[in-house]
C-alpha atoms as a PDB file:
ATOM      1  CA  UNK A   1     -32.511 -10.447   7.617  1.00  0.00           C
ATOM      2  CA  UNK A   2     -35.168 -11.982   5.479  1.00  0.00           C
ATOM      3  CA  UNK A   3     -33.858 -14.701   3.032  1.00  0.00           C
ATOM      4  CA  UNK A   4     -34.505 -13.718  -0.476  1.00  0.00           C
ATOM      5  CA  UNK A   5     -35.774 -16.409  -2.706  1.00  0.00           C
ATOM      6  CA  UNK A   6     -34.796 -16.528  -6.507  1.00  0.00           C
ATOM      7  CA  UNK A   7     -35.855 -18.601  -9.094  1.00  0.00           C
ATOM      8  CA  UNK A   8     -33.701 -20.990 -11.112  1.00  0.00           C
ATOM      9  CA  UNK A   9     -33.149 -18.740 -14.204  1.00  0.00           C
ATOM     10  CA  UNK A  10     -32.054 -16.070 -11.596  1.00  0.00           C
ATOM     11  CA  UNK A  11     -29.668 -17.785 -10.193  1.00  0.00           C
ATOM     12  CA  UNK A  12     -28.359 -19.015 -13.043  1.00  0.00           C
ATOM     13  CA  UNK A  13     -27.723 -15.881 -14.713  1.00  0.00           C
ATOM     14  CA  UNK A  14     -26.367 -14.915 -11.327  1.00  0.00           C
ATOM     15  CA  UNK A  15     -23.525 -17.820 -11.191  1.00  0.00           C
ATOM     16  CA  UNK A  16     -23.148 -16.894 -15.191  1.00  0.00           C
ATOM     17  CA  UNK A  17     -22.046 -13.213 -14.128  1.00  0.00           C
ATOM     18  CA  UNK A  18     -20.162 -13.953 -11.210  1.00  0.00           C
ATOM     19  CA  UNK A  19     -18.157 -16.677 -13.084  1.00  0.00           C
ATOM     20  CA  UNK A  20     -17.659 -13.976 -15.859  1.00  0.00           C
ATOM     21  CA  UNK A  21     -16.286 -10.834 -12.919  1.00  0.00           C
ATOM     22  CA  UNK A  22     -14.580 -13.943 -11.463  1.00  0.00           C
ATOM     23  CA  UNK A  23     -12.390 -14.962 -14.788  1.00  0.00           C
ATOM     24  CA  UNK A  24     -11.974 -10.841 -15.597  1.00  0.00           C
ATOM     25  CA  UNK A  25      -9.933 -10.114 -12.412  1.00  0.00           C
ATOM     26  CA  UNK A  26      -8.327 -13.588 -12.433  1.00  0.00           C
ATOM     27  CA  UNK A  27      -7.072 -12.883 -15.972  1.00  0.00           C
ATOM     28  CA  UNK A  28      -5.999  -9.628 -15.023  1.00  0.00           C
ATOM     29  CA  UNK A  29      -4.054 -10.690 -12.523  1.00  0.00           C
ATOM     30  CA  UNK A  30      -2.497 -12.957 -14.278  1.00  0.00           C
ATOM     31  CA  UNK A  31      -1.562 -10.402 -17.302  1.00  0.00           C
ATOM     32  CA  UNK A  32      -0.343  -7.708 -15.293  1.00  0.00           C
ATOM     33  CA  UNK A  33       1.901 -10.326 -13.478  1.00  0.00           C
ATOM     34  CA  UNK A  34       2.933 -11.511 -16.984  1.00  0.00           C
ATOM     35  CA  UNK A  35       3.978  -7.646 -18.117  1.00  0.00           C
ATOM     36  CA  UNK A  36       5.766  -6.785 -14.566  1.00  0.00           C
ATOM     37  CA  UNK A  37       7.784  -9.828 -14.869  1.00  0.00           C
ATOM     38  CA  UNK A  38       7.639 -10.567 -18.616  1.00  0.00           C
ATOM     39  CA  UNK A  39       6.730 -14.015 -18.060  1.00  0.00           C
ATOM     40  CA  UNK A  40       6.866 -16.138 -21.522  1.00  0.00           C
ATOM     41  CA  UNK A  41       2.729 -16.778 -20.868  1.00  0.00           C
ATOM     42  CA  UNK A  42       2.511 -13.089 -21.753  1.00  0.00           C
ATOM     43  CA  UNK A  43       0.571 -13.285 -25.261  1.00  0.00           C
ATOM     44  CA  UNK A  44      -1.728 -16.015 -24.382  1.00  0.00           C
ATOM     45  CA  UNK A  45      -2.938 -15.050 -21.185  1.00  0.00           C
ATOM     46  CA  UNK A  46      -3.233 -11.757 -22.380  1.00  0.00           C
ATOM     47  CA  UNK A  47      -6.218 -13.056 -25.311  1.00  0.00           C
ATOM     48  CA  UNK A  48      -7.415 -15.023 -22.699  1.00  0.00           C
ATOM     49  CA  UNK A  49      -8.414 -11.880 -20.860  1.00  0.00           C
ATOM     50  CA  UNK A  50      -9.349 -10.090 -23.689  1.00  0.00           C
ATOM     51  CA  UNK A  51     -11.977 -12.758 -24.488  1.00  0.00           C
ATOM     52  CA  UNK A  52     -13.559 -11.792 -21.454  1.00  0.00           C
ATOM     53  CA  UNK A  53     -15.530  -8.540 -23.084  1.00  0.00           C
ATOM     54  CA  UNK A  54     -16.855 -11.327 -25.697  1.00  0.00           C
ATOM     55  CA  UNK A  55     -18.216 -13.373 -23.410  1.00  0.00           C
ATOM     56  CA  UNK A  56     -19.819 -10.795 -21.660  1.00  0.00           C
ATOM     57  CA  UNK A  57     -21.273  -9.578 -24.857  1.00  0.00           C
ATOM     58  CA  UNK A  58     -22.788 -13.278 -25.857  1.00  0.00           C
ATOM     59  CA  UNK A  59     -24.689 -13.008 -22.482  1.00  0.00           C
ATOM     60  CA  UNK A  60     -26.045  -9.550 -22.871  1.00  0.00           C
ATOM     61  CA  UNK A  61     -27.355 -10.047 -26.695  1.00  0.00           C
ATOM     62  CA  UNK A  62     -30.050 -12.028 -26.198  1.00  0.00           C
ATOM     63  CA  UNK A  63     -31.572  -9.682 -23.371  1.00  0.00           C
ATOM     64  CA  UNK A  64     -30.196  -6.378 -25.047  1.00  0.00           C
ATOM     65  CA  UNK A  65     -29.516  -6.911 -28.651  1.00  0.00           C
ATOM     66  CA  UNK A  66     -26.431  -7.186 -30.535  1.00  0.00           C
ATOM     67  CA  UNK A  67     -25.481  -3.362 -31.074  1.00  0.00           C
ATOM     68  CA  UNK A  68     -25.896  -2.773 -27.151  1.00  0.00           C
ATOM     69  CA  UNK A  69     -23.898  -5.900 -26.245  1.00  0.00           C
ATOM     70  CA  UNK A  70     -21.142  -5.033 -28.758  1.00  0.00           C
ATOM     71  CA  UNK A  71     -20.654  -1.553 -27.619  1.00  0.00           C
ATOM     72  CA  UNK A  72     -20.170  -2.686 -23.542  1.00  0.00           C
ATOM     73  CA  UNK A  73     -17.796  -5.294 -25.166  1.00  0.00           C
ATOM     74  CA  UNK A  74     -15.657  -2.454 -27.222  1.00  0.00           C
ATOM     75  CA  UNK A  75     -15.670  -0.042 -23.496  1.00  0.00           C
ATOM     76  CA  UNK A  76     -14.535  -3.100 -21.612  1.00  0.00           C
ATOM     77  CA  UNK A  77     -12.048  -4.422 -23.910  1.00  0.00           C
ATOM     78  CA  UNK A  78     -10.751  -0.580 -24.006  1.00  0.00           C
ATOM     79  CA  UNK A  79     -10.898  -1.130 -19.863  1.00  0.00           C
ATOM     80  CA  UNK A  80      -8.379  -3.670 -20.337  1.00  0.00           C
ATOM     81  CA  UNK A  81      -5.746  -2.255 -23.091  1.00  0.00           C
ATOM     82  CA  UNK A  82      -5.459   0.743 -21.087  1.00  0.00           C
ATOM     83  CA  UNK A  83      -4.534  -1.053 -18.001  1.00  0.00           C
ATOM     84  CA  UNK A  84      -2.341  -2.752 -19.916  1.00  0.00           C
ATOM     85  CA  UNK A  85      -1.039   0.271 -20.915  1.00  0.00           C
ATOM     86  CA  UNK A  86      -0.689   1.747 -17.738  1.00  0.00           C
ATOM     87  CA  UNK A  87       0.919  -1.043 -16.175  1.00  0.00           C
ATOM     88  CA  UNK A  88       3.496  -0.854 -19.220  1.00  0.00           C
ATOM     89  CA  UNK A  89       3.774   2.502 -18.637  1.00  0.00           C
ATOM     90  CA  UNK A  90       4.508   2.070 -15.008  1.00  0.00           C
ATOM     91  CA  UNK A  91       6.966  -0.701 -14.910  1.00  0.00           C
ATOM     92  CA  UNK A  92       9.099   1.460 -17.445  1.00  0.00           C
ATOM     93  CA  UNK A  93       9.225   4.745 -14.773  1.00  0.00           C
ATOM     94  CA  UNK A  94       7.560   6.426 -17.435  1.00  0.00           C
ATOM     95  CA  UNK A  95       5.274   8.736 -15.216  1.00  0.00           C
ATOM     96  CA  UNK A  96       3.800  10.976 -17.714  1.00  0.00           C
ATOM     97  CA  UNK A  97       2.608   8.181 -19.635  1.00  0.00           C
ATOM     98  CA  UNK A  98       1.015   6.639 -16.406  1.00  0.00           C
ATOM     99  CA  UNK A  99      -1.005   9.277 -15.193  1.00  0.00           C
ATOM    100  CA  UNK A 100      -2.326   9.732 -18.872  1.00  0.00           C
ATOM    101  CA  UNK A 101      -3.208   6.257 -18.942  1.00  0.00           C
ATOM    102  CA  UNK A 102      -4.747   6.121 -15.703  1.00  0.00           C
ATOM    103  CA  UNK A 103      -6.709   9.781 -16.689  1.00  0.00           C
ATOM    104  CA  UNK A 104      -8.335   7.806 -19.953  1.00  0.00           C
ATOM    105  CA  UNK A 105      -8.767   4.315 -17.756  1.00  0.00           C
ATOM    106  CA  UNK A 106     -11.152   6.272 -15.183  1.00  0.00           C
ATOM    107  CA  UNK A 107     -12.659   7.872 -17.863  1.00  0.00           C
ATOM    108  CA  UNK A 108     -13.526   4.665 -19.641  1.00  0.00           C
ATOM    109  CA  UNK A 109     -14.955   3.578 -16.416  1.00  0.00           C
ATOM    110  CA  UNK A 110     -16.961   6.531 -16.098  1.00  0.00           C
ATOM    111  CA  UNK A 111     -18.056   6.102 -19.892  1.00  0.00           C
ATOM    112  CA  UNK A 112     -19.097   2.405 -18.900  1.00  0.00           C
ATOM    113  CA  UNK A 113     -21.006   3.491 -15.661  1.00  0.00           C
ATOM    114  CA  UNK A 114     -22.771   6.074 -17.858  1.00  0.00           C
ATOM    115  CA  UNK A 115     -23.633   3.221 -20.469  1.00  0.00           C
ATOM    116  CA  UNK A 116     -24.986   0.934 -17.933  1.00  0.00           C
ATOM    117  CA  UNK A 117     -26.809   3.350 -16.411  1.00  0.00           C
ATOM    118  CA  UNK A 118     -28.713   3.956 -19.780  1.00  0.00           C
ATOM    119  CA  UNK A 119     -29.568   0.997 -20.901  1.00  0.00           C
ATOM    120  CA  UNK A 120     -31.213  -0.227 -17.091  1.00  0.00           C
ATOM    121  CA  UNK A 121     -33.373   1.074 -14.989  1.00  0.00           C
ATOM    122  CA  UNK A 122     -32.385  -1.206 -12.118  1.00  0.00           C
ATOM    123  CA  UNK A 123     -28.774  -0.021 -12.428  1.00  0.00           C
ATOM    124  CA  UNK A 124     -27.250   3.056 -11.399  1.00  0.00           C
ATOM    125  CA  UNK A 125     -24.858   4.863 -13.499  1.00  0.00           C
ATOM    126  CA  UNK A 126     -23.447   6.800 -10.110  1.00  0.00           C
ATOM    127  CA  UNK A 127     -22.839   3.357  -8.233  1.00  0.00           C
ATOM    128  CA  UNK A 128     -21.621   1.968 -11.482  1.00  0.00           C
ATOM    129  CA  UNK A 129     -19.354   4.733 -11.412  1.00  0.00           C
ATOM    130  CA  UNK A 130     -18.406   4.248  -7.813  1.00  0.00           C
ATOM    131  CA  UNK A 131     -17.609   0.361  -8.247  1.00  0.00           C
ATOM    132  CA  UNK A 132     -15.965   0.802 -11.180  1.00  0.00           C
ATOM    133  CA  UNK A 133     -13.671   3.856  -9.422  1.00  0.00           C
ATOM    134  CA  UNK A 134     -12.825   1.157  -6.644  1.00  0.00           C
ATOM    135  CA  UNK A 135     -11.874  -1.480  -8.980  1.00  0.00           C
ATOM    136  CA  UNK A 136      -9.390   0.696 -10.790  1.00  0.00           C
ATOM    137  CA  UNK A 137      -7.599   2.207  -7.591  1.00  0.00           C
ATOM    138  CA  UNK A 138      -7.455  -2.087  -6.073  1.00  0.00           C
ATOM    139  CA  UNK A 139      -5.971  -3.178  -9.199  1.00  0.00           C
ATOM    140  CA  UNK A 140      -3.804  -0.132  -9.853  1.00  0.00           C
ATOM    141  CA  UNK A 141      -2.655  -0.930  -6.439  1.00  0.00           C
ATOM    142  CA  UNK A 142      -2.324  -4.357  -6.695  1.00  0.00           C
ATOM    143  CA  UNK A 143       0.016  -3.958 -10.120  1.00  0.00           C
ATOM    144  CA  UNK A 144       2.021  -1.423  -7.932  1.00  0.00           C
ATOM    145  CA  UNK A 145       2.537  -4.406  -5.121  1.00  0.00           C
ATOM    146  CA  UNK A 146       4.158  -6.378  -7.618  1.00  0.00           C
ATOM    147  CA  UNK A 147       6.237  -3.600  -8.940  1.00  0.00           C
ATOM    148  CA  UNK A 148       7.052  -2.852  -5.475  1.00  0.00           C
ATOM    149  CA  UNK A 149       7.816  -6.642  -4.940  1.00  0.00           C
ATOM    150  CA  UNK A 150       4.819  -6.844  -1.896  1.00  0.00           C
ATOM    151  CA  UNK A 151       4.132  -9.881  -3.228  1.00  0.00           C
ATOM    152  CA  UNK A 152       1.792 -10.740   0.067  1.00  0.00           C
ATOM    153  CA  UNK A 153      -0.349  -7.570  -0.295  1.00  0.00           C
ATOM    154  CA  UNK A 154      -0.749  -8.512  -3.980  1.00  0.00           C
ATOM    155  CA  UNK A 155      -2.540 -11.138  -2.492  1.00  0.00           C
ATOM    156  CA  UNK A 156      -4.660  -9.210  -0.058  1.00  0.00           C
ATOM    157  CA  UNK A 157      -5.488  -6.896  -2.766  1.00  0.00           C
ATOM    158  CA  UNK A 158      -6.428  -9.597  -4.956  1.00  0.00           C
ATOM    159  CA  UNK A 159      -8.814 -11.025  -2.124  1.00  0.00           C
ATOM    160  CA  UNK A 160     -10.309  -7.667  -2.153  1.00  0.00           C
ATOM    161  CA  UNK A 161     -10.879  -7.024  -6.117  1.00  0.00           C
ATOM    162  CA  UNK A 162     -11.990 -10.263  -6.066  1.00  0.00           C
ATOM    163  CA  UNK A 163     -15.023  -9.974  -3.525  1.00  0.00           C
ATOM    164  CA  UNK A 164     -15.802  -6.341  -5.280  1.00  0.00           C
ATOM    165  CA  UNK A 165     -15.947  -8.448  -8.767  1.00  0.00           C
ATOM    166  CA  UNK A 166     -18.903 -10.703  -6.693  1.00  0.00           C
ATOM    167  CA  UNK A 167     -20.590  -7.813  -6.257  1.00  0.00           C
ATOM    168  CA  UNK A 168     -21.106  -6.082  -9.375  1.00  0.00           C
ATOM    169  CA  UNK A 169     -22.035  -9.427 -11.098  1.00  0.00           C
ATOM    170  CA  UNK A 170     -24.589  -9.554  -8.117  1.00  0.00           C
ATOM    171  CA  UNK A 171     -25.911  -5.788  -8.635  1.00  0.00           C
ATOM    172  CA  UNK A 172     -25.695  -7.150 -12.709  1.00  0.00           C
ATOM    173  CA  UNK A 173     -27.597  -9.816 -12.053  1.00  0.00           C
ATOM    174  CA  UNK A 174     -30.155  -8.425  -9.591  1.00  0.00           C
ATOM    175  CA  UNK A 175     -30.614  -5.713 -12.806  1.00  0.00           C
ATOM    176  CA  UNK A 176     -31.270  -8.022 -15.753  1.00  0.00           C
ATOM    177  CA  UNK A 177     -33.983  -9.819 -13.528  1.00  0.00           C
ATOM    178  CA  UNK A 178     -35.816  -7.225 -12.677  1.00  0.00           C
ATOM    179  CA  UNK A 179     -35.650  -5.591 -15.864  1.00  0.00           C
ATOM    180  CA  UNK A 180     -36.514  -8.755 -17.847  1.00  0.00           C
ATOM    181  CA  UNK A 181     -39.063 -10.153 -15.432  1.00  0.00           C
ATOM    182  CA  UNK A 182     -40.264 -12.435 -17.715  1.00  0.00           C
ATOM    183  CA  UNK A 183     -37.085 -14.454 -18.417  1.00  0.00           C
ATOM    184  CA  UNK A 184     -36.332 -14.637 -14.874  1.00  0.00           C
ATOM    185  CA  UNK A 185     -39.534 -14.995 -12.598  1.00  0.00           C
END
């Protein structure tokens, strides 16, 4: 396999993204452990995580404007207070209110693929859509380890969402080049 050279800028943007996927499954993590065992951190992690979308949003303005970086900042922060709301949902044995949550959490991800397919030409809203699909079933599995007390395949699940995350800030990243040549040569 041929080495593939980037230039500064590129990579860059690429440790930028991956540090952003990195700090939105670590702070998911870290809130659904707070909700499953009400942990006192609960409220602060919990903003921490949902800063995440804003930060997100500061690095996509420049490149896409303001309106398009708000709106992926409003579908991911709903990403993140329905899995709230399905791990809330779960821990009480409330079924019904699970599998509705997890209906509208896939088809915020499906919403988000859609949008990311539109406004790139590089990206894909189908593999969007499949990336996204696998990083709701790990950490919908990795919430049910700790409710299940599997505390060790919380952590293999982790190691798994967390190598996904790599990806789609690569695939992001590998996008925004080639769509904004110029910024990234």
């Amino acid at each position: 396999m041929m080495a593939q050279q980037i230039s500064m800028a590129e990579a860059e943007l690429r440790n930028h993204l991956r540090m952003l996927w990195e700090q939105h499954v670590f702070w998911t993590r870290l809130t659904i452990s707070g909700i499953v065992f009400d942990l006192p951190d609960i409220t602060v992690t919990t903003n921490r995580l949902l800063r995440n979308p804003k930060d997100f949003e500061q690095l996509l303005a420049p490149l896409y404007g303001p309106a398009i970086a708000s709106r992926f900042s409003t579908l991911f922060t709903e990403h993140l207070v329905i899995a709230a709301q399905l791990v809330k949902a779960a821990k009480a044995g409330d079924t019904t209110a699970a599998a509705e949550a997890e209906k509208k959490w896939y088809a915020n991800a499906d919403q988000i693929a859609a949008f990311l397919g539109s406004i790139n030409p590089y990206w894909s809203a189908k593999d969007w859509q499949t990336m996204l699909h696998a990083h709701l079933k790990m950490t919908k599995d990795e919430a049910v380890a700790f409710l299940s007390k599997k505390y060790a395949d919380s952590v293999t699940i982790f190691d798994q969402i967390e190598q996904q995350a790599l990806v789609m800030a690569d695939v992001m990243a590998y996008g925004i080049a080639r769509q904004f040549p110029a910024q990234f040569p």
